[in-house]
N, C-alpha and C. Protein backbone atom coordinates (compact mmCIF):
# COMPACT_ATOMS: atom_id res chain seq x y z
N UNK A 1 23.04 -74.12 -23.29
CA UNK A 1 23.88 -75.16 -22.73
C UNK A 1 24.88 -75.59 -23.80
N UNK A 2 26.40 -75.62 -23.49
CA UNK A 2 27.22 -76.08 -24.31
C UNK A 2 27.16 -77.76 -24.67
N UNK A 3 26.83 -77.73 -25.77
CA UNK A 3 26.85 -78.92 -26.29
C UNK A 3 27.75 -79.92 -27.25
N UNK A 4 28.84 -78.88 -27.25
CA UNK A 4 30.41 -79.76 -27.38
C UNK A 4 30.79 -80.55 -26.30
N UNK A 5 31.59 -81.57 -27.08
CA UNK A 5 31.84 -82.65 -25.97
C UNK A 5 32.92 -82.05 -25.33
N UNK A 6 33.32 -83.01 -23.91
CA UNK A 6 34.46 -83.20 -23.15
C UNK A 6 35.58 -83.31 -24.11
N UNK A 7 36.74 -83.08 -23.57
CA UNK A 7 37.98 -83.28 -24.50
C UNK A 7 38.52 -84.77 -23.59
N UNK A 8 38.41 -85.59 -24.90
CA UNK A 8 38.98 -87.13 -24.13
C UNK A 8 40.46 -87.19 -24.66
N UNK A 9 40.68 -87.96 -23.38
CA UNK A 9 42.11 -88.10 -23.01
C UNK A 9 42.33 -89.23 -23.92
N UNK A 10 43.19 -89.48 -24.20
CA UNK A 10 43.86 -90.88 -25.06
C UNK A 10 43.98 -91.79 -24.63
N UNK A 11 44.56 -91.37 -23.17
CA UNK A 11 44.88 -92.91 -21.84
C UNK A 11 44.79 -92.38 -21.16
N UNK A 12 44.41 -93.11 -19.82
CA UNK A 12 44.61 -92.63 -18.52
C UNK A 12 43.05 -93.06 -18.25
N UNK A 13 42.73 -92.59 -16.54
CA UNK A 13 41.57 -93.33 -16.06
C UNK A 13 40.83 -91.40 -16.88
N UNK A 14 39.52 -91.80 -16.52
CA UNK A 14 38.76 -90.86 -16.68
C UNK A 14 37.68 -91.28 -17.64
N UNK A 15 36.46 -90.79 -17.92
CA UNK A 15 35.14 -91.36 -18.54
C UNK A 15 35.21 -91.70 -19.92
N UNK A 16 36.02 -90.75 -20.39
CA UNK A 16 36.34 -90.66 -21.76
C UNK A 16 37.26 -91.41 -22.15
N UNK A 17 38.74 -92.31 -21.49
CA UNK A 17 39.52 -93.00 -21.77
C UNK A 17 39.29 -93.73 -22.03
N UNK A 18 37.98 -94.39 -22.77
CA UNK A 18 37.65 -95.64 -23.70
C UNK A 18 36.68 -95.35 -24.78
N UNK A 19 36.92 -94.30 -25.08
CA UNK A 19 35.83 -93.29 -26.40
C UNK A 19 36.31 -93.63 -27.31
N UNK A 20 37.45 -93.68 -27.59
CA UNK A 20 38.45 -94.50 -28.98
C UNK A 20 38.07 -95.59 -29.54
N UNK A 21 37.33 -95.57 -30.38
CA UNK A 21 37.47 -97.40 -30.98
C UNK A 21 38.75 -97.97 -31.39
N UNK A 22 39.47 -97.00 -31.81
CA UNK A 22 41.03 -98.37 -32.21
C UNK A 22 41.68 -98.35 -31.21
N UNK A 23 41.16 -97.35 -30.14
CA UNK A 23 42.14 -97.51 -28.52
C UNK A 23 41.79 -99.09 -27.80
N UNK A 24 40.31 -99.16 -27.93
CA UNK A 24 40.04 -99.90 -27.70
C UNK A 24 39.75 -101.21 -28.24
N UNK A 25 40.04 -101.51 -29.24
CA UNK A 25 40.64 -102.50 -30.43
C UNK A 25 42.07 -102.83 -30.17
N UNK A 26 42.93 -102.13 -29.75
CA UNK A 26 43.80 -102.11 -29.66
C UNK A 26 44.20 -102.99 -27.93
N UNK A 27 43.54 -102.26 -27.14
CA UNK A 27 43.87 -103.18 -26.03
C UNK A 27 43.08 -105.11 -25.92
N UNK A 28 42.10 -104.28 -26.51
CA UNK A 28 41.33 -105.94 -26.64
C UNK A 28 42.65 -107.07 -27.39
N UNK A 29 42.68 -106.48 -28.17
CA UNK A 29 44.00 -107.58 -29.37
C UNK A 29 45.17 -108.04 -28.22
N UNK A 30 45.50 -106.72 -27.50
CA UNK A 30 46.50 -106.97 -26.92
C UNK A 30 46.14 -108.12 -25.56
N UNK A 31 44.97 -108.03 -25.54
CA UNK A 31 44.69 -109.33 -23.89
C UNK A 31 44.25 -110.24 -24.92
N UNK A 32 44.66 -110.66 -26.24
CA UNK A 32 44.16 -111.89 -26.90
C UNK A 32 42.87 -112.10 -27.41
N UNK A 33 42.09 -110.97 -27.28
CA UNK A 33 40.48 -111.21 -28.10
C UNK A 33 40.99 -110.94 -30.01
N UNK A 34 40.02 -111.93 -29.95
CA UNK A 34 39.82 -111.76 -31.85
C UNK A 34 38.26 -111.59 -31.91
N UNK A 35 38.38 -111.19 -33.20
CA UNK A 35 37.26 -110.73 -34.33
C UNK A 35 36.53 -109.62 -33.24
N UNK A 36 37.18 -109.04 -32.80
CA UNK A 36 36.62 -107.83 -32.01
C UNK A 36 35.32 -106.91 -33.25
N UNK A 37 34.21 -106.32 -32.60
CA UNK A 37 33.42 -106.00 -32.97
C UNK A 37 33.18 -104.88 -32.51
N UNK A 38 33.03 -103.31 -32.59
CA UNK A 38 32.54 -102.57 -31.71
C UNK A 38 31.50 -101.69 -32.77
N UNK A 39 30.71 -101.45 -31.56
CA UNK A 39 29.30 -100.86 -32.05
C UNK A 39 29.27 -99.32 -31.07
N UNK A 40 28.44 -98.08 -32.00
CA UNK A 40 28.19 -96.89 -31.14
C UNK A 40 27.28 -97.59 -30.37
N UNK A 41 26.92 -97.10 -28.78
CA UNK A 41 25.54 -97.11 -28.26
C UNK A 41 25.44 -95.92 -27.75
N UNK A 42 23.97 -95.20 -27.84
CA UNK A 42 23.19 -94.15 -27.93
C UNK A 42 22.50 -94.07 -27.05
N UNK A 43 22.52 -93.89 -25.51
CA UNK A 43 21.75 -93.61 -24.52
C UNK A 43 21.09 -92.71 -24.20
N UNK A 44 20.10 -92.88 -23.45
CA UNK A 44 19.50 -90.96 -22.89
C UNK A 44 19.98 -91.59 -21.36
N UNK A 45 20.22 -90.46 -20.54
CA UNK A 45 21.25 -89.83 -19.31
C UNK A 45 19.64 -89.70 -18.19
N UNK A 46 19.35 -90.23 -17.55
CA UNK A 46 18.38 -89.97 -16.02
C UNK A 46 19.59 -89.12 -15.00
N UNK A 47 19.23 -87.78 -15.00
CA UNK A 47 20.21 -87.49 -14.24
C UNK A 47 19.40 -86.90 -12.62
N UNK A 48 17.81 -86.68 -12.72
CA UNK A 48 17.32 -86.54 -11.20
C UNK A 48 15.89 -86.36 -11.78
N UNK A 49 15.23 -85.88 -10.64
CA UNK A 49 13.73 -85.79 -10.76
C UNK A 49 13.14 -84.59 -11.07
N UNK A 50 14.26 -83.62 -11.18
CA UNK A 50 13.79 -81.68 -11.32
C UNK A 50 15.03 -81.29 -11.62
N UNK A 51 14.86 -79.90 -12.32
CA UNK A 51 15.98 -79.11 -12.12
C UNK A 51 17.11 -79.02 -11.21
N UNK A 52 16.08 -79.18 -10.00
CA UNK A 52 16.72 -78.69 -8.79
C UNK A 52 17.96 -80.06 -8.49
N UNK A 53 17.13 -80.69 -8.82
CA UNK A 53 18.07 -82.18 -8.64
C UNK A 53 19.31 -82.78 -9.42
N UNK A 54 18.80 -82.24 -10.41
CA UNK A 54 20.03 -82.56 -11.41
C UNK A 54 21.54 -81.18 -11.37
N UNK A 55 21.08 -80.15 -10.60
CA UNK A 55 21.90 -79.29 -10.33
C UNK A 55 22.39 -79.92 -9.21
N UNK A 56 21.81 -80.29 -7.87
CA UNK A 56 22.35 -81.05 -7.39
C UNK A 56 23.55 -82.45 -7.80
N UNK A 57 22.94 -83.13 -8.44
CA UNK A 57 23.99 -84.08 -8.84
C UNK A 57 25.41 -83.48 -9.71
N UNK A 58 24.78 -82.74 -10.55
CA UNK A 58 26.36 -81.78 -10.99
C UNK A 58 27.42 -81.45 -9.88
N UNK A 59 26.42 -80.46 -9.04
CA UNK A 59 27.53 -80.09 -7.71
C UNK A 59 27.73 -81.42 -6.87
N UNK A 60 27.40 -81.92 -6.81
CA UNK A 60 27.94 -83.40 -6.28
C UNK A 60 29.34 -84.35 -7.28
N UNK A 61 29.16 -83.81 -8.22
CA UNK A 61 29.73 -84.79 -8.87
C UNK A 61 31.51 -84.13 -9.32
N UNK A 62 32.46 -84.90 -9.05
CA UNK A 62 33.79 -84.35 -8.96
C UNK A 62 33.87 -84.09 -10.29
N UNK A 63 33.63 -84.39 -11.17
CA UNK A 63 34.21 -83.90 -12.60
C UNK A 63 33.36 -82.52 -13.44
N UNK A 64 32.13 -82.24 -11.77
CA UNK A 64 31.30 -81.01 -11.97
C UNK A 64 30.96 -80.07 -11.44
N UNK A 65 31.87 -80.40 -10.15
CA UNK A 65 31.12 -79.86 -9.09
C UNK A 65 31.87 -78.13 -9.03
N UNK A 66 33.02 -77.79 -9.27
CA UNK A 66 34.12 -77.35 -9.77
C UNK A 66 33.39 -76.30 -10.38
N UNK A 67 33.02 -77.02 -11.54
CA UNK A 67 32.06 -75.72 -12.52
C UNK A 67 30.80 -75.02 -11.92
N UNK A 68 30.30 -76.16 -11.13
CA UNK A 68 28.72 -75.47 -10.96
C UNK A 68 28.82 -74.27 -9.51
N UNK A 69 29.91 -75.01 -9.04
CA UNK A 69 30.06 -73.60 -7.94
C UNK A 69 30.87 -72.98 -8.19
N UNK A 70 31.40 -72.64 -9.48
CA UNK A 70 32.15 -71.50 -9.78
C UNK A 70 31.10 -70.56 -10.43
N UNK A 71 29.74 -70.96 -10.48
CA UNK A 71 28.84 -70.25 -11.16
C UNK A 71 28.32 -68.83 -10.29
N UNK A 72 27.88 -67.50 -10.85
CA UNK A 72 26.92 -66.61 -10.07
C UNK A 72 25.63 -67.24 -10.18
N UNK A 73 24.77 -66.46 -9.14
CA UNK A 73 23.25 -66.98 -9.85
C UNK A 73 22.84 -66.46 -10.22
N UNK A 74 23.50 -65.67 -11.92
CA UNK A 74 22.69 -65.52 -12.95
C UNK A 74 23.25 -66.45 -13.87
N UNK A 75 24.49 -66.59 -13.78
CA UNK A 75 24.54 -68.30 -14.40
C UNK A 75 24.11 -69.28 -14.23
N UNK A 76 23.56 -69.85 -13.04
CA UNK A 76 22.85 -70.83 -12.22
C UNK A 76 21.48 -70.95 -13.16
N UNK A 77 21.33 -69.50 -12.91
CA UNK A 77 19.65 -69.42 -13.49
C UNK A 77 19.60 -69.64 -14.79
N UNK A 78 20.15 -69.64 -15.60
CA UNK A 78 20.44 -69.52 -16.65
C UNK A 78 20.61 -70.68 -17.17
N UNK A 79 21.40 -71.76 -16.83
CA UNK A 79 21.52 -73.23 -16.46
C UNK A 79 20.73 -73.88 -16.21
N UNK A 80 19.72 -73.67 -15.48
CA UNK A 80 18.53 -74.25 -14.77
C UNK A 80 17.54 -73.93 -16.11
N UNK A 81 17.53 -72.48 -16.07
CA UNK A 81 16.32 -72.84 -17.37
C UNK A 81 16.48 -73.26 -18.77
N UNK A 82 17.89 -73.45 -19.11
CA UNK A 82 18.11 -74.17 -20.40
C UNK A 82 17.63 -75.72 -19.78
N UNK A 83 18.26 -75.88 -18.95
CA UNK A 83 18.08 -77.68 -18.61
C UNK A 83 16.20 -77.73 -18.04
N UNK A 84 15.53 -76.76 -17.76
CA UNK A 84 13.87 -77.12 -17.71
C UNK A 84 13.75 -76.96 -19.21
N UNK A 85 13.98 -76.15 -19.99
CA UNK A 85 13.91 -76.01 -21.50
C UNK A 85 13.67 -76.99 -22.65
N UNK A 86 15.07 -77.83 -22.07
CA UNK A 86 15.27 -79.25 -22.74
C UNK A 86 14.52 -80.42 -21.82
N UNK A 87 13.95 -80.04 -20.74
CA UNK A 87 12.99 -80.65 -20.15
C UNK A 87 11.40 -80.85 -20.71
N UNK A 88 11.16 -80.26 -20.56
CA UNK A 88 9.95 -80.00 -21.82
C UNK A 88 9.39 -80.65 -22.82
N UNK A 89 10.19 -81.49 -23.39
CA UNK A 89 10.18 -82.50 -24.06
C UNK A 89 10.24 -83.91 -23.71
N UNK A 90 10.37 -84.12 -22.45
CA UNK A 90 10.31 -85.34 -21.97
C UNK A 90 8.84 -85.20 -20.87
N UNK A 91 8.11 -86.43 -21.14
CA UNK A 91 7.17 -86.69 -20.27
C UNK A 91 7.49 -86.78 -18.80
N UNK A 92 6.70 -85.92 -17.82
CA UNK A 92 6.93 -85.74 -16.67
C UNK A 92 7.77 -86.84 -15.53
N UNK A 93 6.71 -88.03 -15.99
CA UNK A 93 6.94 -89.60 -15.51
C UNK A 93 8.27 -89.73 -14.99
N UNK A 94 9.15 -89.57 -16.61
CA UNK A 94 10.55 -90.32 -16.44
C UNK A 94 11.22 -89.09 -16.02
N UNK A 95 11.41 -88.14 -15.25
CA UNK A 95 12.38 -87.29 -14.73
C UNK A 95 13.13 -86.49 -15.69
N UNK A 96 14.12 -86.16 -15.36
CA UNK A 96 15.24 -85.25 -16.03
C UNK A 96 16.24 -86.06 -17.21
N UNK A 97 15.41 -86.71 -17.80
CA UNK A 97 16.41 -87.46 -18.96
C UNK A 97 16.96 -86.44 -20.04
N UNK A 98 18.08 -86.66 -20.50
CA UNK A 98 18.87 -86.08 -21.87
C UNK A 98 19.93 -87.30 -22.59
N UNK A 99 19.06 -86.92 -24.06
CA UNK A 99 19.74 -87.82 -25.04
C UNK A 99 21.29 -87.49 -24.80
């Protein structure tokens, strides 16, 4: 599984258009906040309950769906068992989480 990031945009809407800390330092100043503070936060991602599910939510999802059905299914498969792979490491309980 590729584990380089997205390429973020500078401006504009999209997930990544607030990845910038001085982008976003920058607009804060500009609506009048002071002593701005920003901190990384480090989440893990619940993305379904199985493989099967979280392939689902990819193909559901517009900024994924693009890729995952441009896939054969030996890419599919291939996909699926890196993401049970990195499954493996998480207790059954909490689903399909990734740091």
């Amino acid at each position: 599984m590729r584990r380089d990031r997205p390429h973020r945009r500078a401006a504009g809407p999209g997930p990544f258009s607030l990845a910038d800390p001085e982008r976003i330092r920058a607009l804060l100043t500009e609506a009048g906040c002071t002593d701005i503070k920003i901190e990384p936060l480090h989440e893990r991602l619940r993305l379904g309950a199985d493989v099967p599910d979280v392939l689902t939510c990819f193909r559901d999802h517009p900024a994924a769906s693009s890729s995952i059905t441009a896939m054969d299914d030996a890419t599919l498969g291939k996909v699926g068992g890196e993401l049970a792979e990195a499954k493996s490491e998480i207790p059954p309980a909490l689903g399909m989480i990734y740091p």
